[in-house]
C-alpha atoms as a PDB file:
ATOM      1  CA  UNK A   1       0.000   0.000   0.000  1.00  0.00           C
ATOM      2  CA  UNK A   2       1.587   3.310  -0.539  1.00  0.00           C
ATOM      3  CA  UNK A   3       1.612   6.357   1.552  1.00  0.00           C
ATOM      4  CA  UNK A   4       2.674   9.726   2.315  1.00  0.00           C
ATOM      5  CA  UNK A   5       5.322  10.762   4.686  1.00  0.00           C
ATOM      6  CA  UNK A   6       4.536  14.036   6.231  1.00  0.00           C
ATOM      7  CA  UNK A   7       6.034  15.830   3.469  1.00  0.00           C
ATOM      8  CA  UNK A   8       4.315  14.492   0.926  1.00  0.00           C
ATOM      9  CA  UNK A   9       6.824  11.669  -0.163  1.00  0.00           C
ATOM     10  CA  UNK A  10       5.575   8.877  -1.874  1.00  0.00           C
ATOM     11  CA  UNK A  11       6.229   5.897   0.367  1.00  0.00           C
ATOM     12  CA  UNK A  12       6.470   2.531  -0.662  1.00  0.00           C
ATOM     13  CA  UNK A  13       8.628  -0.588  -0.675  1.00  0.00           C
ATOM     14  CA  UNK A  14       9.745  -0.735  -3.724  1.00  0.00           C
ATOM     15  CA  UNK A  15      10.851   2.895  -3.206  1.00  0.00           C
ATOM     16  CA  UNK A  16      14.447   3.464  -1.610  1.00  0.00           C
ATOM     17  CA  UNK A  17      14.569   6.207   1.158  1.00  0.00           C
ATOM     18  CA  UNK A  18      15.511   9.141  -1.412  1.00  0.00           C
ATOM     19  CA  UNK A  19      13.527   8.477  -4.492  1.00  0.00           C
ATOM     20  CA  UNK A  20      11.854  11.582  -5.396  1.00  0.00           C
ATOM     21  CA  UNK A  21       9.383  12.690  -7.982  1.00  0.00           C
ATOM     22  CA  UNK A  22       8.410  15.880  -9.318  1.00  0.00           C
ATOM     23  CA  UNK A  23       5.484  16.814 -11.773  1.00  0.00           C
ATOM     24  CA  UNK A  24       6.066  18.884 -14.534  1.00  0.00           C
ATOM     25  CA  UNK A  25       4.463  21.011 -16.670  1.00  0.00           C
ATOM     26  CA  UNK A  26       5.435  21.286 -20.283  1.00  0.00           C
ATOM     27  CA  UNK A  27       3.744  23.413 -23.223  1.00  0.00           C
ATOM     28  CA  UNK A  28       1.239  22.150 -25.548  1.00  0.00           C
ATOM     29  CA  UNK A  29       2.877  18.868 -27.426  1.00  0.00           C
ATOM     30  CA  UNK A  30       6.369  18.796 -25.760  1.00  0.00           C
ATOM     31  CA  UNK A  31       5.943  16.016 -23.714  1.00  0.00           C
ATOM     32  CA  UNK A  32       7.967  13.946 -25.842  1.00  0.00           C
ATOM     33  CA  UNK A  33      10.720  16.610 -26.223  1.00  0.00           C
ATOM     34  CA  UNK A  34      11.154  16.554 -22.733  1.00  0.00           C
ATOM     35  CA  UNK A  35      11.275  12.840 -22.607  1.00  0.00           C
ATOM     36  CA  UNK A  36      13.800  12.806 -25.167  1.00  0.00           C
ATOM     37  CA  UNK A  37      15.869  15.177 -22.964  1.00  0.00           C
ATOM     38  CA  UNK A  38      15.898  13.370 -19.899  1.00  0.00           C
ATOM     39  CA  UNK A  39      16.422  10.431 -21.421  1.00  0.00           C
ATOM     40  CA  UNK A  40      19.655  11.792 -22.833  1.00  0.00           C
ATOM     41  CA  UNK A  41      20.652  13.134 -19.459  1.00  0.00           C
ATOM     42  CA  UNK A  42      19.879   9.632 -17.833  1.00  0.00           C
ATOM     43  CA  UNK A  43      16.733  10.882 -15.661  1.00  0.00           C
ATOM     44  CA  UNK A  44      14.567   8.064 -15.254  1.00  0.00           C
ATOM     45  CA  UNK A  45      11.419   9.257 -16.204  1.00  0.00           C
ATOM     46  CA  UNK A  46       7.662   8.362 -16.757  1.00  0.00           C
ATOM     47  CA  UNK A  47       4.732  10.348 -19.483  1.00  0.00           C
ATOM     48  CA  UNK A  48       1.222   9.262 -19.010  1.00  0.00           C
ATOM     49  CA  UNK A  49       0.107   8.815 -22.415  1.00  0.00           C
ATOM     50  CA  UNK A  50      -3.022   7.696 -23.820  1.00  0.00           C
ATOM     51  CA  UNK A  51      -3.213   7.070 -27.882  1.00  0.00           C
ATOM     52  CA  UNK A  52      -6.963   6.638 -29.558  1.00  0.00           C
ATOM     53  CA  UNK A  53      -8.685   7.090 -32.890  1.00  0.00           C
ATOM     54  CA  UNK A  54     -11.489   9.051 -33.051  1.00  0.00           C
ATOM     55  CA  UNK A  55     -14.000   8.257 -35.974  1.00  0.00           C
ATOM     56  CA  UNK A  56     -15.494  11.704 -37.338  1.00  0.00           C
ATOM     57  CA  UNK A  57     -18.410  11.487 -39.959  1.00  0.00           C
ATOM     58  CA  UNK A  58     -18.782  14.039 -42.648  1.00  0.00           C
ATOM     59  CA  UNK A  59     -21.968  15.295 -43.977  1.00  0.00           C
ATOM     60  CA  UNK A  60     -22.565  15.428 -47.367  1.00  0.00           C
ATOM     61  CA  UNK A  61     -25.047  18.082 -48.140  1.00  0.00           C
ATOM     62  CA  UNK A  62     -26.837  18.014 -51.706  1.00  0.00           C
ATOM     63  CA  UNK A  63     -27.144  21.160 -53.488  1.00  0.00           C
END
C-alpha cells in the first residue's frame, strides 16, 4: 500500500529512502521533447500517455 510521509513523499517498498518525484508542466505537445531530454541526461522518467482514434463522420449536403 503506498503512503505519504509528512512531506508528501511517496512511500512505498519498492521505493528506496531518497527516491523523489516531481510533476512537470510542459507546453502544448512537448511532452515527448522533454522525454527525449531526460532520457539523454539519464533521468529516469515516466509520461502518461493515452493514444486513440477518433471516428469523425462528414456530412454530405446536396445542393
Amino acid at each position: 500500500m503506498n503512503e505519504l510521509n509528512n512531506k508528501g513523499e511517496l512511500l512505498h517498498e519498492s521505493c528506496s529512502r531518497y527516491d523523489k518525484w516531481y510533476a512537470v508542466r510542459v507546453s502544448y505537445s512537448r511532452e515527448l521533447t522533454l522525454k527525449a531530454i531526460l532520457d539523454k541526461e539519464k533521468i529516469e522518467n515516466f509520461i502518461p500517455m493515452r493514444y486513440g482514434y477518433i471516428i469523425k463522420t462528414v456530412n454530405v449536403y446536396a445542393s
